[in-house]
PDB file of N, CA and C in Angstrom:
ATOM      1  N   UNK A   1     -47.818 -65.174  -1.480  1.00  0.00           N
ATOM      2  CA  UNK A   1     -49.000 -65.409  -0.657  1.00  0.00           C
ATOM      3  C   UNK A   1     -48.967 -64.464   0.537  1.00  0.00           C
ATOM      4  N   UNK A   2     -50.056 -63.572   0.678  1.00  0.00           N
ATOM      5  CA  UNK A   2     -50.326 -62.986   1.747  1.00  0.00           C
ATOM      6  C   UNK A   2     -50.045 -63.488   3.123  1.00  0.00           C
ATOM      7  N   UNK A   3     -49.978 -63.096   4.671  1.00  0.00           N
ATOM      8  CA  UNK A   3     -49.367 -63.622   5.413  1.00  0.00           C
ATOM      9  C   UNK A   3     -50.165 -62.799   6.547  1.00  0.00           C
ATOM     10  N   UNK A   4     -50.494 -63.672   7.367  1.00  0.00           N
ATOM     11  CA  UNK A   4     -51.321 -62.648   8.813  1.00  0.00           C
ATOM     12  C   UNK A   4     -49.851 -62.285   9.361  1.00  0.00           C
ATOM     13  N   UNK A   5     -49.744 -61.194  10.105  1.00  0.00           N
ATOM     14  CA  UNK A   5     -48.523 -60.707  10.752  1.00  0.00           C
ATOM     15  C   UNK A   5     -48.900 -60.929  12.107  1.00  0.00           C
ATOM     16  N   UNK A   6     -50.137 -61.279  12.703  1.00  0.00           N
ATOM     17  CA  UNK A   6     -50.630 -61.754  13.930  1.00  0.00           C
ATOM     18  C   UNK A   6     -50.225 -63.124  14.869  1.00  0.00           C
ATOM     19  N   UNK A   7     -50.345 -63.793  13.142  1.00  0.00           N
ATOM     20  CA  UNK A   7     -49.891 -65.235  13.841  1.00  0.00           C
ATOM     21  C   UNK A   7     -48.257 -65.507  12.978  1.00  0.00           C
ATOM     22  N   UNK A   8     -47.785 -65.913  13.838  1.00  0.00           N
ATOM     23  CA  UNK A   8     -46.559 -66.448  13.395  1.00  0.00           C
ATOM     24  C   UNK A   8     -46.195 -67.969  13.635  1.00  0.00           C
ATOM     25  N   UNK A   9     -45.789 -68.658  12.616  1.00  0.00           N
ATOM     26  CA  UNK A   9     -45.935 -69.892  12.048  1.00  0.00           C
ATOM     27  C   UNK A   9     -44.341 -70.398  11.906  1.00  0.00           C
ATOM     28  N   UNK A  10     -44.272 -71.412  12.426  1.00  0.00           N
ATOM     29  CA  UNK A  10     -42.611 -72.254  11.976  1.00  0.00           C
ATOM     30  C   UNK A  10     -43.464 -73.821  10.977  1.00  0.00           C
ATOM     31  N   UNK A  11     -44.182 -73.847  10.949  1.00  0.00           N
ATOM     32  CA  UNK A  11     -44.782 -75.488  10.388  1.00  0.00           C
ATOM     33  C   UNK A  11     -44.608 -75.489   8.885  1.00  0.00           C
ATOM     34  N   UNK A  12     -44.112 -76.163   8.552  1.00  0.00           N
ATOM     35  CA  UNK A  12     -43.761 -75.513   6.927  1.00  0.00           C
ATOM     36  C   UNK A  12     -44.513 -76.594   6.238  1.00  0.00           C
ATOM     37  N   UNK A  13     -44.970 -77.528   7.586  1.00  0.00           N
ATOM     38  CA  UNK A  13     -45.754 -78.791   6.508  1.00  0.00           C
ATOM     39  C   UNK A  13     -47.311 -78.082   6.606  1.00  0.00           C
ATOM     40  N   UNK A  14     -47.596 -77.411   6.932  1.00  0.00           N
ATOM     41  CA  UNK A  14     -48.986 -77.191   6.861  1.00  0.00           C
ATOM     42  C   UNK A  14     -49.366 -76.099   5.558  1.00  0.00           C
ATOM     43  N   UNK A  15     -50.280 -76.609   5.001  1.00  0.00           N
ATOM     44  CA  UNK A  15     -51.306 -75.993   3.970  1.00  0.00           C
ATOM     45  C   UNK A  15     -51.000 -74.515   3.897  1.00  0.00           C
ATOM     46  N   UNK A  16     -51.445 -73.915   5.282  1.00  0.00           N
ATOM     47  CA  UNK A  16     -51.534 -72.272   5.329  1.00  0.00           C
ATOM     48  C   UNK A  16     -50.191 -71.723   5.798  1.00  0.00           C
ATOM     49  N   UNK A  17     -49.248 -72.591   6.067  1.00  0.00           N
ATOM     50  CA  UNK A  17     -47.928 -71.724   6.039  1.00  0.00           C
ATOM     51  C   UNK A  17     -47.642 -70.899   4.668  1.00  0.00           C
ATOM     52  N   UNK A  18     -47.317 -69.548   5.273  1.00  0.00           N
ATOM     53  CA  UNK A  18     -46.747 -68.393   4.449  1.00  0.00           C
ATOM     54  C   UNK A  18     -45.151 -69.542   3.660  1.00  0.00           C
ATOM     55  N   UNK A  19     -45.346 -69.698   2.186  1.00  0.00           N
ATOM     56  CA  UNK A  19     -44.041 -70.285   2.190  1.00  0.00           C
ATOM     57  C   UNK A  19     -42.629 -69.301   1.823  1.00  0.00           C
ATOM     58  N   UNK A  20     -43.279 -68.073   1.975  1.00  0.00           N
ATOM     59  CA  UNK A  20     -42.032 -66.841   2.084  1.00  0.00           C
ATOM     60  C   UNK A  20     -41.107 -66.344   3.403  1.00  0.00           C
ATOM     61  N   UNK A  21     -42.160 -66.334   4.173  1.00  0.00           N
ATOM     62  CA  UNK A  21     -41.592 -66.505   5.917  1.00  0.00           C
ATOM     63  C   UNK A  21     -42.557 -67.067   6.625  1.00  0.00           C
ATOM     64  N   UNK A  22     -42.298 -67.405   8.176  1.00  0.00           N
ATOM     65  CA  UNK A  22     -42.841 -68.072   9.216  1.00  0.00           C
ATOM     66  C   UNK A  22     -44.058 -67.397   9.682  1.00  0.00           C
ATOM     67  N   UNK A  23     -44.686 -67.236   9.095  1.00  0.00           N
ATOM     68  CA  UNK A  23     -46.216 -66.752   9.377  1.00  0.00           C
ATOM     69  C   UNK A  23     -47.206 -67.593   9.115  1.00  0.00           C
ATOM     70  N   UNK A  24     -48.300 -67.637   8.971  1.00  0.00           N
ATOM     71  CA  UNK A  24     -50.116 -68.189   8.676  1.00  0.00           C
ATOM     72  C   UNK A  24     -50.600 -67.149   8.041  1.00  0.00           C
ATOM     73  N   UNK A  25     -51.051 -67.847   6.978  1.00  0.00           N
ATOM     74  CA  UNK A  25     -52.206 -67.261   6.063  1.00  0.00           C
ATOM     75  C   UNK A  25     -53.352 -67.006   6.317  1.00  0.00           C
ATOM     76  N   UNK A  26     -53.812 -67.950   7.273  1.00  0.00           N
ATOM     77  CA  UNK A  26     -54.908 -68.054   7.832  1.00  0.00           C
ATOM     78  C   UNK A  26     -55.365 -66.150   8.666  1.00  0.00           C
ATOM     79  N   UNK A  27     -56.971 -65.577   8.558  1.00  0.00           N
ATOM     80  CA  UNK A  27     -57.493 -64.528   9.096  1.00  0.00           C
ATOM     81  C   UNK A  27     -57.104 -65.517  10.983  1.00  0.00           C
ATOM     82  N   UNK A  28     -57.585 -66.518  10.674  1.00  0.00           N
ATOM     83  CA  UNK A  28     -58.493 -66.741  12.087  1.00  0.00           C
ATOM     84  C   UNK A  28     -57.264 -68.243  12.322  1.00  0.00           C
ATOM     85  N   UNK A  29     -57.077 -68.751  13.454  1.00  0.00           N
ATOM     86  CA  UNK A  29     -56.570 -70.167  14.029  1.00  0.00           C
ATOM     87  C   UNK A  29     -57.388 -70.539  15.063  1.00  0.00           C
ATOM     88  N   UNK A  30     -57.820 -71.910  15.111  1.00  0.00           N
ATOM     89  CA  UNK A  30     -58.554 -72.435  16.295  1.00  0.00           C
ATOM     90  C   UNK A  30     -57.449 -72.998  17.285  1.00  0.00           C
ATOM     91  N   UNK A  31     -57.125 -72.574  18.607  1.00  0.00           N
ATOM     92  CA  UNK A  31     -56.246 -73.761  19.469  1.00  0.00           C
ATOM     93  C   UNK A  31     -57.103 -74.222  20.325  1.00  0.00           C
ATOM     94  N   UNK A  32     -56.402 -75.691  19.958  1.00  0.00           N
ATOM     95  CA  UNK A  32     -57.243 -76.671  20.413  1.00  0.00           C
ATOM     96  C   UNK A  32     -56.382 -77.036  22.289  1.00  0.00           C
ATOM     97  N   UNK A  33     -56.692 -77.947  22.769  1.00  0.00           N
ATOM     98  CA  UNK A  33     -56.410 -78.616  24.066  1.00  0.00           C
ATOM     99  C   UNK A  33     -56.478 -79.965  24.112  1.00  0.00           C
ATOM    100  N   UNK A  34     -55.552 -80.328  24.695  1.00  0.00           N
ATOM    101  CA  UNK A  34     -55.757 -82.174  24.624  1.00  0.00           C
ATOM    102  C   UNK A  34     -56.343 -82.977  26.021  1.00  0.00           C
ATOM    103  N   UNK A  35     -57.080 -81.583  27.093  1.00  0.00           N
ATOM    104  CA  UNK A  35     -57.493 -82.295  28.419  1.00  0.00           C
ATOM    105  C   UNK A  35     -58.019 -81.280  28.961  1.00  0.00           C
ATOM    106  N   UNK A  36     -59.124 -81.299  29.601  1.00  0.00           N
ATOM    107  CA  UNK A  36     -59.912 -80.878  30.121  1.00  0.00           C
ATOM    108  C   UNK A  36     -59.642 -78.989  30.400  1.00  0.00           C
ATOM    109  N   UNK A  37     -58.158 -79.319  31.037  1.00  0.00           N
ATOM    110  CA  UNK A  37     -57.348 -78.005  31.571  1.00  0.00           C
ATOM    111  C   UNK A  37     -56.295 -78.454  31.488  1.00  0.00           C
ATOM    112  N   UNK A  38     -55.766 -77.467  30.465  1.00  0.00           N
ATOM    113  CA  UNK A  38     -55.369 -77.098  29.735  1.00  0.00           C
ATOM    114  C   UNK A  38     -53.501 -76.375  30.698  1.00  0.00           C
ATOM    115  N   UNK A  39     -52.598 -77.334  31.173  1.00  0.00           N
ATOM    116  CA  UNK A  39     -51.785 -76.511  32.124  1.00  0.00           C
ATOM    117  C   UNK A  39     -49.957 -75.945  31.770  1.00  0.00           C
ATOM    118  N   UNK A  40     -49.996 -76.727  30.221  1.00  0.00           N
ATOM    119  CA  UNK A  40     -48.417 -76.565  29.590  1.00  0.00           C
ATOM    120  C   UNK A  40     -48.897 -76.416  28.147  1.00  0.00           C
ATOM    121  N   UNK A  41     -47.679 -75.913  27.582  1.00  0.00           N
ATOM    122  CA  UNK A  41     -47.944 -75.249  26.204  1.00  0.00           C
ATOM    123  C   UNK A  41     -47.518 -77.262  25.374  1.00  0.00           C
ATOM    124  N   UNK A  42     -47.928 -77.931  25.637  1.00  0.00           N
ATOM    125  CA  UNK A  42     -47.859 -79.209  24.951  1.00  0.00           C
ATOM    126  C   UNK A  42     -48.740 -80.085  25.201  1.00  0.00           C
ATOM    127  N   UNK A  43     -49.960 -78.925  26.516  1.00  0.00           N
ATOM    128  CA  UNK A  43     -51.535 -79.573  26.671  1.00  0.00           C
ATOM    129  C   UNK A  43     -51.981 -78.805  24.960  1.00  0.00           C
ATOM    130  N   UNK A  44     -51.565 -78.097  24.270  1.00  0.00           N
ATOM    131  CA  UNK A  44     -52.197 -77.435  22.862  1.00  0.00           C
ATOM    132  C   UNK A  44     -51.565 -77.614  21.702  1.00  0.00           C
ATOM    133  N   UNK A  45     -52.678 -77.707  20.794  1.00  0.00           N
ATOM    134  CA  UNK A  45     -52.179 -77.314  19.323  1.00  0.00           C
ATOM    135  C   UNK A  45     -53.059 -76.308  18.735  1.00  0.00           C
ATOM    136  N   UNK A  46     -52.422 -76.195  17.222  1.00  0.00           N
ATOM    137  CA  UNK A  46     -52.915 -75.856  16.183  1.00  0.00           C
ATOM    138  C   UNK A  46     -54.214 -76.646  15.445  1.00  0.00           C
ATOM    139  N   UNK A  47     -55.449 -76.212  15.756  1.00  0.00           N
ATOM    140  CA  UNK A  47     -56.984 -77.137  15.457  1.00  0.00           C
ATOM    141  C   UNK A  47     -56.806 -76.719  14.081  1.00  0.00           C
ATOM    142  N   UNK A  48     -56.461 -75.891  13.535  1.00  0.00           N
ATOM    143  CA  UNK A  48     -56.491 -75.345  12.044  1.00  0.00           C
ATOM    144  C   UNK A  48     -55.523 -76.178  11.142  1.00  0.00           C
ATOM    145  N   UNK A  49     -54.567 -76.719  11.526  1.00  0.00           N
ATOM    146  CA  UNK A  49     -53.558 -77.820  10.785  1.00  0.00           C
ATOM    147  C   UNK A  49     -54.649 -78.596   9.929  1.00  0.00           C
ATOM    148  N   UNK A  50     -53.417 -78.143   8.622  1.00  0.00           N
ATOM    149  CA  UNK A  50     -53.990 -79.046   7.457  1.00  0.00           C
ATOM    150  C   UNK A  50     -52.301 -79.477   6.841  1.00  0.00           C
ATOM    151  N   UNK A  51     -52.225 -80.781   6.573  1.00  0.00           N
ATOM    152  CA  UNK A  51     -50.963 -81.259   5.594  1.00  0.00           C
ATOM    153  C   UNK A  51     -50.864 -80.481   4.192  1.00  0.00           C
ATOM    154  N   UNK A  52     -49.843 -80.128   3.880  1.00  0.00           N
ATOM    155  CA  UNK A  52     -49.670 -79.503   3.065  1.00  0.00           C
ATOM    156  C   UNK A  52     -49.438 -80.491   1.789  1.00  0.00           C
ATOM    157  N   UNK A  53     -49.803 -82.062   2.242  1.00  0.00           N
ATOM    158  CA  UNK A  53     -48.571 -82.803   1.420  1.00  0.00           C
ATOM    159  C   UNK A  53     -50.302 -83.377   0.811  1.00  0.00           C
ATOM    160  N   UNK A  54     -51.583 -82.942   1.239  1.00  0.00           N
ATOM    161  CA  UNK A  54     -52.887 -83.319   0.892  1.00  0.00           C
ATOM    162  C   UNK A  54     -52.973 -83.651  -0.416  1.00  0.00           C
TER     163      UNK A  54
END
Protein backbone atom coordinates (compact mmCIF):
# COMPACT_ATOMS: atom_id res chain seq x y z
CA UNK A 1 0.00 0.00 0.00
CA UNK A 2 1.14 3.32 -1.06
CA UNK A 3 2.09 5.71 1.79
CA UNK A 4 1.99 9.75 1.94
CA UNK A 5 5.66 10.54 3.04
CA UNK A 6 4.05 13.90 4.37
CA UNK A 7 2.22 12.49 7.08
CA UNK A 8 3.71 10.16 9.35
CA UNK A 9 1.58 7.78 11.31
CA UNK A 10 2.36 5.44 14.56
CA UNK A 11 -1.67 4.26 14.85
CA UNK A 12 -1.61 0.90 13.55
CA UNK A 13 -5.32 0.59 14.57
CA UNK A 14 -6.49 2.90 12.03
CA UNK A 15 -7.89 1.96 8.52
CA UNK A 16 -5.30 4.25 6.58
CA UNK A 17 -2.21 3.25 8.39
CA UNK A 18 0.57 2.30 5.87
CA UNK A 19 0.81 -1.42 7.34
CA UNK A 20 4.54 -1.51 5.94
CA UNK A 21 5.81 1.55 7.95
CA UNK A 22 4.48 4.44 10.13
CA UNK A 23 2.99 6.58 7.61
CA UNK A 24 -0.90 7.49 6.26
CA UNK A 25 -2.27 6.60 3.20
CA UNK A 26 -4.40 9.15 3.31
CA UNK A 27 -3.64 12.44 0.26
CA UNK A 28 -5.28 14.78 2.85
CA UNK A 29 -5.84 14.49 7.19
CA UNK A 30 -8.35 16.69 8.93
CA UNK A 31 -6.99 17.82 12.68
CA UNK A 32 -9.48 18.27 14.66
CA UNK A 33 -9.51 20.34 18.34
CA UNK A 34 -11.33 19.48 21.40
CA UNK A 35 -11.93 23.43 22.61
CA UNK A 36 -12.39 26.41 21.32
CA UNK A 37 -8.35 27.19 21.41
CA UNK A 38 -6.67 24.96 20.82
CA UNK A 39 -3.26 25.37 23.48
CA UNK A 40 -1.36 21.63 23.88
CA UNK A 41 -0.78 18.96 21.43
CA UNK A 42 -3.62 16.77 23.52
CA UNK A 43 -6.17 19.87 22.83
CA UNK A 44 -5.93 17.64 19.02
CA UNK A 45 -6.50 14.73 17.08
CA UNK A 46 -6.64 12.90 14.06
CA UNK A 47 -10.55 13.91 12.50
CA UNK A 48 -9.64 11.35 9.72
CA UNK A 49 -9.44 8.18 12.23
CA UNK A 50 -11.21 5.29 11.10
CA UNK A 51 -10.88 1.66 13.15
CA UNK A 52 -9.26 -0.57 11.27
CA UNK A 53 -11.00 -3.39 13.21
CA UNK A 54 -14.53 -1.88 11.11
Amino acid sequence: MDHNSSIGCVVTECKYHCKEDDYCTLNKIEVTKHSSTAKSVECTDCGSFESSSK
